[in-house]
N, C-alpha and C. Protein backbone atom coordinates (compact mmCIF):
# COMPACT_ATOMS: atom_id res chain seq x y z
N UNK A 1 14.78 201.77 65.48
CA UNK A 1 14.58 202.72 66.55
C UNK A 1 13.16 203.24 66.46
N UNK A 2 12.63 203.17 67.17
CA UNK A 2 10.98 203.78 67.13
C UNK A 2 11.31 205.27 67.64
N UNK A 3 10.18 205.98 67.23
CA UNK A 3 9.96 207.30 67.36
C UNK A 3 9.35 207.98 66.21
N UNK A 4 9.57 209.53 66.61
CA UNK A 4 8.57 209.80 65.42
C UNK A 4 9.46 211.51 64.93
N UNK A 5 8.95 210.70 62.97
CA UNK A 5 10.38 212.17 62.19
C UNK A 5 9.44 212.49 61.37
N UNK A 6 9.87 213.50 60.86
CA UNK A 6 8.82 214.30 59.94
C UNK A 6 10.25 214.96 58.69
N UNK A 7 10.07 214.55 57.38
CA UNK A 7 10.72 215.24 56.55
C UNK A 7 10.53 215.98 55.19
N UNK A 8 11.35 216.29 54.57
CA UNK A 8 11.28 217.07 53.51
C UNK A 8 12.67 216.47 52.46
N UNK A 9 12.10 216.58 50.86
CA UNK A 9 12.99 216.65 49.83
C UNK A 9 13.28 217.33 48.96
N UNK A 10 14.20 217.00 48.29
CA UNK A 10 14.42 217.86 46.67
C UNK A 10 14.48 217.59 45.64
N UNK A 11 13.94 217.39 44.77
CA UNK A 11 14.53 216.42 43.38
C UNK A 11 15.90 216.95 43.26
N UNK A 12 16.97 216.38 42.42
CA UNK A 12 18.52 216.92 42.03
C UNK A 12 18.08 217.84 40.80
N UNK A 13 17.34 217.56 39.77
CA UNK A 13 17.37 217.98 38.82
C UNK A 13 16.92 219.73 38.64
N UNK A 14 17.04 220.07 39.59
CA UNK A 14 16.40 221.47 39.63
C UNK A 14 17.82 222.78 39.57
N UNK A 15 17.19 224.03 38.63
CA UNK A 15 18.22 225.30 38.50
C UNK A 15 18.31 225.34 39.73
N UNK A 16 20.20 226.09 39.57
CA UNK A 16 20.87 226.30 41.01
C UNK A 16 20.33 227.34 41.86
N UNK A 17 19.92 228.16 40.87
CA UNK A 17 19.27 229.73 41.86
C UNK A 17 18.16 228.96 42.54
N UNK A 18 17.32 228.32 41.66
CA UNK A 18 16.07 227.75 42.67
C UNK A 18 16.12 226.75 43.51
N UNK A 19 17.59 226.01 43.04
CA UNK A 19 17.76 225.22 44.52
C UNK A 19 18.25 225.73 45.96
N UNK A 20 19.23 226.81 45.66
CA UNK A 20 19.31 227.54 46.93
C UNK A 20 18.28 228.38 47.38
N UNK A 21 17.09 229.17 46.78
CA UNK A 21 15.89 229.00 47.59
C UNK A 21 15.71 228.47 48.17
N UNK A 22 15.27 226.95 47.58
CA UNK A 22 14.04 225.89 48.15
C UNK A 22 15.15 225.63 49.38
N UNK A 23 16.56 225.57 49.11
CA UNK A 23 17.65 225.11 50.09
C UNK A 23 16.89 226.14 51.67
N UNK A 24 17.32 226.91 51.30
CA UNK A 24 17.09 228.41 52.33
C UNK A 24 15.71 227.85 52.72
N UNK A 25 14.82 227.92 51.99
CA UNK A 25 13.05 227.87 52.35
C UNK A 25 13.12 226.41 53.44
N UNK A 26 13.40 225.35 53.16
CA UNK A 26 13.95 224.31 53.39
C UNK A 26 14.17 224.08 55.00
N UNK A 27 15.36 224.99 54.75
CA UNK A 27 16.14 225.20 56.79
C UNK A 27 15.25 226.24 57.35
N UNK A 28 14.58 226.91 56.37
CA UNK A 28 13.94 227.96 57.45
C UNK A 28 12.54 227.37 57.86
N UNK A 29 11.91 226.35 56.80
CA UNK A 29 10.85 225.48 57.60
C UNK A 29 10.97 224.51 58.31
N UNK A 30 12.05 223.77 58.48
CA UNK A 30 12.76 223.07 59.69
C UNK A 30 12.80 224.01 60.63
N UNK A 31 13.22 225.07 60.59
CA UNK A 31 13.21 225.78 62.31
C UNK A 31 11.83 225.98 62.87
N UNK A 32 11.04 226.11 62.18
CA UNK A 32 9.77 226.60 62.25
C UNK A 32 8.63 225.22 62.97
N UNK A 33 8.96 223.96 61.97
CA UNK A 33 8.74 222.72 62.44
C UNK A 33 8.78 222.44 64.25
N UNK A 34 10.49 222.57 64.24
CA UNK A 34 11.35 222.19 65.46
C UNK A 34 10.77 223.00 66.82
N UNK A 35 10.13 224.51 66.32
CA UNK A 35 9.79 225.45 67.29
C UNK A 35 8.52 225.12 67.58
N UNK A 36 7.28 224.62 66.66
CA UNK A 36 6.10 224.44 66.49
C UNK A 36 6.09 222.92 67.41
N UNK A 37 6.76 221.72 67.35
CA UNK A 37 6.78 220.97 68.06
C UNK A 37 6.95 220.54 69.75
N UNK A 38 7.67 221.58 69.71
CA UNK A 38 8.51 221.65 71.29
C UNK A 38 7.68 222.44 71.70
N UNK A 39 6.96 223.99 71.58
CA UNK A 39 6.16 224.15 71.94
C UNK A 39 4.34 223.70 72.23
N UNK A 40 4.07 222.70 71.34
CA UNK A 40 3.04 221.40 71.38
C UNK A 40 3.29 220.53 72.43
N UNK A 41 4.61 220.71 72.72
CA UNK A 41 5.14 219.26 73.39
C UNK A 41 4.39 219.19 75.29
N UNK A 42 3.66 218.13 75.43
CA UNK A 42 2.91 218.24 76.86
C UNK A 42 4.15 217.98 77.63
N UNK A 43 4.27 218.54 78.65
CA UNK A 43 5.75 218.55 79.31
C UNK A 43 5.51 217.96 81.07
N UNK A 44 5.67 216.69 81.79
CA UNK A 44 5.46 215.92 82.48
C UNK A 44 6.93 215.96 83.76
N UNK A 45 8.16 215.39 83.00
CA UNK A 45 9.47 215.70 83.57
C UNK A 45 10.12 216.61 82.59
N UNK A 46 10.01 216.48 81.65
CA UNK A 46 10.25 217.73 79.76
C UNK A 46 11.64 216.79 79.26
N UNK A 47 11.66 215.39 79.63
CA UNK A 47 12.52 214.76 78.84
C UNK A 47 12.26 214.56 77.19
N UNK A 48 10.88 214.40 76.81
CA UNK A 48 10.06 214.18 75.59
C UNK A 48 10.13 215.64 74.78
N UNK A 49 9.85 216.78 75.69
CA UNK A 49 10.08 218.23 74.96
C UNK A 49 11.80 218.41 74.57
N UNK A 50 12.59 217.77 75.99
CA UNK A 50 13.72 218.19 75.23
C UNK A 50 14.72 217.33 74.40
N UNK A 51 13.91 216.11 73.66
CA UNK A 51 14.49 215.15 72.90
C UNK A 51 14.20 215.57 71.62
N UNK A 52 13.77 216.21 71.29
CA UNK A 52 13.19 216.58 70.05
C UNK A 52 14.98 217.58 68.86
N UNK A 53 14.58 216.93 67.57
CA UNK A 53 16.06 217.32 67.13
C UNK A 53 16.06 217.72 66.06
N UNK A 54 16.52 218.59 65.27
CA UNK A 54 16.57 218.94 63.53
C UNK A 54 18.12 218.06 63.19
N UNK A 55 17.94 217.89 61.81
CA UNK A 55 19.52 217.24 61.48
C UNK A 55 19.52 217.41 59.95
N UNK A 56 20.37 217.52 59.29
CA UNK A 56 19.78 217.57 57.86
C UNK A 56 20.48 216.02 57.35
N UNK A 57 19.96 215.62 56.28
CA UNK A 57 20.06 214.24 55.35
C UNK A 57 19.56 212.65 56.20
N UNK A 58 19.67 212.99 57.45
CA UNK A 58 19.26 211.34 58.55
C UNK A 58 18.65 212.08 59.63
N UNK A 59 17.61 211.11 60.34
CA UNK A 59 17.34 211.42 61.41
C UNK A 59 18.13 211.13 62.59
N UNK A 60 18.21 212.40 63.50
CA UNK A 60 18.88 211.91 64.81
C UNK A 60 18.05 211.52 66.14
N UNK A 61 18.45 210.56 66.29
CA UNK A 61 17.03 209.90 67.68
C UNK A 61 18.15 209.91 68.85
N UNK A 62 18.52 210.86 68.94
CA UNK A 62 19.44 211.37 70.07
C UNK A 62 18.63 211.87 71.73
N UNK A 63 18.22 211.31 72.60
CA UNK A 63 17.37 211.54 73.34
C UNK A 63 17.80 212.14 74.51
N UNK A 64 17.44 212.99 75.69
CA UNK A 64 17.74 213.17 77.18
C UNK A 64 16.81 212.63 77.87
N UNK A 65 17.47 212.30 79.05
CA UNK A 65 17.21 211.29 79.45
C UNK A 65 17.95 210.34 81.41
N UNK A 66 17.07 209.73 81.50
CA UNK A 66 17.87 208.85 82.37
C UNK A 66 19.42 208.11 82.08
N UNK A 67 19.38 208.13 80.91
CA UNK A 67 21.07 207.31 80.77
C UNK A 67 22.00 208.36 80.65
N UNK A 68 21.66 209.82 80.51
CA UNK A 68 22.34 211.10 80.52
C UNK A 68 22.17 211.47 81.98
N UNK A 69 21.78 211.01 82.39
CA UNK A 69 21.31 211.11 84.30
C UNK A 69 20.79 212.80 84.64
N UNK A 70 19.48 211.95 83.69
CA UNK A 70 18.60 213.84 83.60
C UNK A 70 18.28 214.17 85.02
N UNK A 71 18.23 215.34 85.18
CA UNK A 71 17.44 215.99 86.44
C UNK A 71 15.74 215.98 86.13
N UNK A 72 15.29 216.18 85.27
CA UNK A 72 13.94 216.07 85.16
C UNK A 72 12.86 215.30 86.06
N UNK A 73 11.87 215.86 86.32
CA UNK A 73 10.82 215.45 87.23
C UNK A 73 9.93 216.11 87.27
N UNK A 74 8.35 215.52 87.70
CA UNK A 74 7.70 216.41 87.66
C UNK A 74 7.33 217.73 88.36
N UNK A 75 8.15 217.28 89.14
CA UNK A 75 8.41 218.78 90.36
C UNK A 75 9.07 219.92 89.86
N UNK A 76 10.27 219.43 89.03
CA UNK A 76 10.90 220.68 88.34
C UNK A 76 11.22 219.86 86.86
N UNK A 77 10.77 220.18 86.05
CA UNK A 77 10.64 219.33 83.93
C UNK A 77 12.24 220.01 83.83
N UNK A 78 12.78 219.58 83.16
CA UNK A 78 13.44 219.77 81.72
C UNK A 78 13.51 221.21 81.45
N UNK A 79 13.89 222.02 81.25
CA UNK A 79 14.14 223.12 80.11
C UNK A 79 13.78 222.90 78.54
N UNK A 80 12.92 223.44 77.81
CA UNK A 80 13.26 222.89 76.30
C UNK A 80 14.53 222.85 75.30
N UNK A 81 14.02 222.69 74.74
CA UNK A 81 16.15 222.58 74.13
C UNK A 81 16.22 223.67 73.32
N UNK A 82 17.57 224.31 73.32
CA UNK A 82 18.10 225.92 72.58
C UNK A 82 17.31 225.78 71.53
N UNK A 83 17.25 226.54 70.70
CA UNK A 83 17.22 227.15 69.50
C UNK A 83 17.40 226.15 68.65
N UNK A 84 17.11 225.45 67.41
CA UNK A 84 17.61 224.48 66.39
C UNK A 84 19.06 224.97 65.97
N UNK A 85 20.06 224.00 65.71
CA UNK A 85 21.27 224.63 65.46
C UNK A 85 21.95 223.69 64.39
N UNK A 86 21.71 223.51 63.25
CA UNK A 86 22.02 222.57 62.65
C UNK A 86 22.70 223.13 61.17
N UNK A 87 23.64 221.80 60.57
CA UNK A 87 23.77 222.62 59.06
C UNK A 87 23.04 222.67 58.13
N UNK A 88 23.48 223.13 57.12
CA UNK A 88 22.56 222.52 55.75
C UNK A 88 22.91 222.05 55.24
N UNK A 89 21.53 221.11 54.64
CA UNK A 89 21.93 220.14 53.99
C UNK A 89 21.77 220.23 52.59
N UNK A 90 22.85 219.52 51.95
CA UNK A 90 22.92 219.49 50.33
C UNK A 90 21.83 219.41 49.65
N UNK A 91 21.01 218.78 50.13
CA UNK A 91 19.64 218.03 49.34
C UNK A 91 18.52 218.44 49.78
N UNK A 92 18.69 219.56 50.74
CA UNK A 92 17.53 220.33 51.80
C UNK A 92 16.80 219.38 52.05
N UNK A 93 17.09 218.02 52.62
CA UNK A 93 16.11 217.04 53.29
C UNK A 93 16.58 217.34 54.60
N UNK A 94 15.65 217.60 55.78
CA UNK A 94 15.92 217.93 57.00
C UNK A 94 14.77 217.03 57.87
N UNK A 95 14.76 216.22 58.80
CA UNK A 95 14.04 215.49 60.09
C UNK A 95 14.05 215.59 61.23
N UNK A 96 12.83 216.21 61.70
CA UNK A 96 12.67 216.75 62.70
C UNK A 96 12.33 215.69 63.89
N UNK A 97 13.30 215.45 64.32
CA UNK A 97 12.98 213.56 65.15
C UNK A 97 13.10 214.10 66.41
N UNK A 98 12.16 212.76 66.76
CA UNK A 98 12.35 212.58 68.48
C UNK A 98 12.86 210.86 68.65
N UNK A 99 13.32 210.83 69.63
CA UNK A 99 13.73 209.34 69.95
C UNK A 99 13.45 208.33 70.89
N UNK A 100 12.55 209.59 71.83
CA UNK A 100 12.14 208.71 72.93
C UNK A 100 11.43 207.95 72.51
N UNK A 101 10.69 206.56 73.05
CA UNK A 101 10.54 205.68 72.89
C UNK A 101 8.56 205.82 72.83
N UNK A 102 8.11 206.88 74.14
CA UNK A 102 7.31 207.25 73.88
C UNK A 102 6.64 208.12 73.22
N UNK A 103 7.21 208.64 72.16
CA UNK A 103 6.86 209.78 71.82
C UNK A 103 5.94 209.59 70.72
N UNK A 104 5.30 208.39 70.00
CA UNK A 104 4.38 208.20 69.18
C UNK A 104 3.20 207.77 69.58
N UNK A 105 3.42 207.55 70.88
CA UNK A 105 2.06 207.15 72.06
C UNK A 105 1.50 208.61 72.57
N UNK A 106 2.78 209.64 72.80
CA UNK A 106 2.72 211.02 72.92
C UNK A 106 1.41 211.27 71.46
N UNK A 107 2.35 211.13 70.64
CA UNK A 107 1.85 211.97 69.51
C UNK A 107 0.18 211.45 69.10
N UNK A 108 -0.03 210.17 68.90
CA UNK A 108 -1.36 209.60 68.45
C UNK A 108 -2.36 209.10 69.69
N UNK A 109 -1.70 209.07 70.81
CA UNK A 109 -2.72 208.66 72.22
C UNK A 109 -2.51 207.14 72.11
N UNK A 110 -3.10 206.85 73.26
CA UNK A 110 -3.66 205.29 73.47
C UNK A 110 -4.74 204.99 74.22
N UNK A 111 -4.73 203.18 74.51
CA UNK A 111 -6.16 203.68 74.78
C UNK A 111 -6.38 203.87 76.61
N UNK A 112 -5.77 204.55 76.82
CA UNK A 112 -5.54 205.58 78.39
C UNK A 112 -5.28 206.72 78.36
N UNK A 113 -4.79 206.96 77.05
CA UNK A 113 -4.32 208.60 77.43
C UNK A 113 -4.68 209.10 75.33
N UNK A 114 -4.94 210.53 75.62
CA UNK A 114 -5.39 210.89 74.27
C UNK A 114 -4.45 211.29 74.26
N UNK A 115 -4.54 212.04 72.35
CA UNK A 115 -3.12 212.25 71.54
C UNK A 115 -3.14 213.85 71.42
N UNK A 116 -1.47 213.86 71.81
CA UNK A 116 -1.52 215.33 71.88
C UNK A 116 -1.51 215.72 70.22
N UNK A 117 -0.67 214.84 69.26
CA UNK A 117 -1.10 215.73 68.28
C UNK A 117 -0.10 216.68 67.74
N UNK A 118 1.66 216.69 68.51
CA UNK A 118 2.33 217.85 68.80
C UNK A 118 2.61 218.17 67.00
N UNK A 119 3.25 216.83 66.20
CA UNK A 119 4.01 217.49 65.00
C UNK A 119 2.67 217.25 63.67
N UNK A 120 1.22 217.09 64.26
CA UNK A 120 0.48 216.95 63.61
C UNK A 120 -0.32 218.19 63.26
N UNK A 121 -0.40 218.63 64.43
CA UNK A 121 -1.17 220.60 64.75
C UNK A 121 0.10 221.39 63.97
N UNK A 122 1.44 220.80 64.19
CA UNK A 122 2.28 222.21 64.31
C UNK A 122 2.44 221.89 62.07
N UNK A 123 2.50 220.72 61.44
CA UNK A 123 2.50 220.83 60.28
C UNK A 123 1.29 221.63 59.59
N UNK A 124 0.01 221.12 60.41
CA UNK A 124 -0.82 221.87 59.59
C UNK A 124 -1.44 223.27 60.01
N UNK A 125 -0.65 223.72 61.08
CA UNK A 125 -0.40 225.32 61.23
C UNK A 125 0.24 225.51 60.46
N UNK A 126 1.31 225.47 59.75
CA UNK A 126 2.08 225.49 58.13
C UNK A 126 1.59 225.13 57.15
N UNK A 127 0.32 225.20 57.24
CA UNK A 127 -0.63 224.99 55.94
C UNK A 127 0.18 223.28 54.93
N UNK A 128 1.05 221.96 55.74
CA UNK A 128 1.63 221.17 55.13
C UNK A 128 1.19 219.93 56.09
N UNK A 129 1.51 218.93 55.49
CA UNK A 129 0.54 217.78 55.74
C UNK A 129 2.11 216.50 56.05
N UNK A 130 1.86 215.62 57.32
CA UNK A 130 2.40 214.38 57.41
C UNK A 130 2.79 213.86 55.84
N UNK A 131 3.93 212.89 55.99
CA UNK A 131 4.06 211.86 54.76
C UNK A 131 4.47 210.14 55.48
């Protein structure tokens, strides 16, 4: 599936008090990610703003869309999507995915259109870097 995820891990071997920190720290920089992206997101019909997803342990490339028989257009976009609403995960690995198909042409440009840049600005507004 092409698209583009951004994640986080934990080693196992770590004290329990400090794993439910990093756990907590974890989901609360996934929301932060998820909010920082969607608001980056250049919004055209806002199918690309509102594909965007948190999940904890796998990425979900769960998209809206024409096969959901979106209303989107550029006359009236998309809505962005609620609030992140997800569980936690055991291993505080969380991926902040998109699934559309364009969304890494979104993110890095081509050679017609420049790169917005969305989960690249919004990591290193969090002082944290791509992997």
């Amino acid at each position: 599936m092409s698209g583009i995820t951004w994640k986080t891990g934990l080693p196992p071997q770590i004290d329990k008090r400090l794993k439910e920190a990093v756990e907590k720290k974890a989901y609360d920089l996934a929301n932060l990610v998820f909010k920082g992206v969607v608001s980056r997101t250049p919004v055209r019909t806002g199918q690309l703003r509102a594909s965007w997803n948190v999940s904890p342990d796998s990425p979900n490339f769960n998209t809206v869309g024409p096969r959901e028989k979106s209303t989107g257009s550029a006359a009236a976009p998309l809505s962005p999507p609620p609030p992140a609403s997800f569980q936690r995960s055991r291993t505080a690995t969380y991926h902040v995915s998109n699934g559309k198909t364009y969304a890494e042409q979104v993110e890095f440009g081509s050679p017609t259109n420049r790169p917005h840049l969305m989960l690249a600005r919004t990591l290193a507004s969090l002082g944290l870097r791509s992997q």
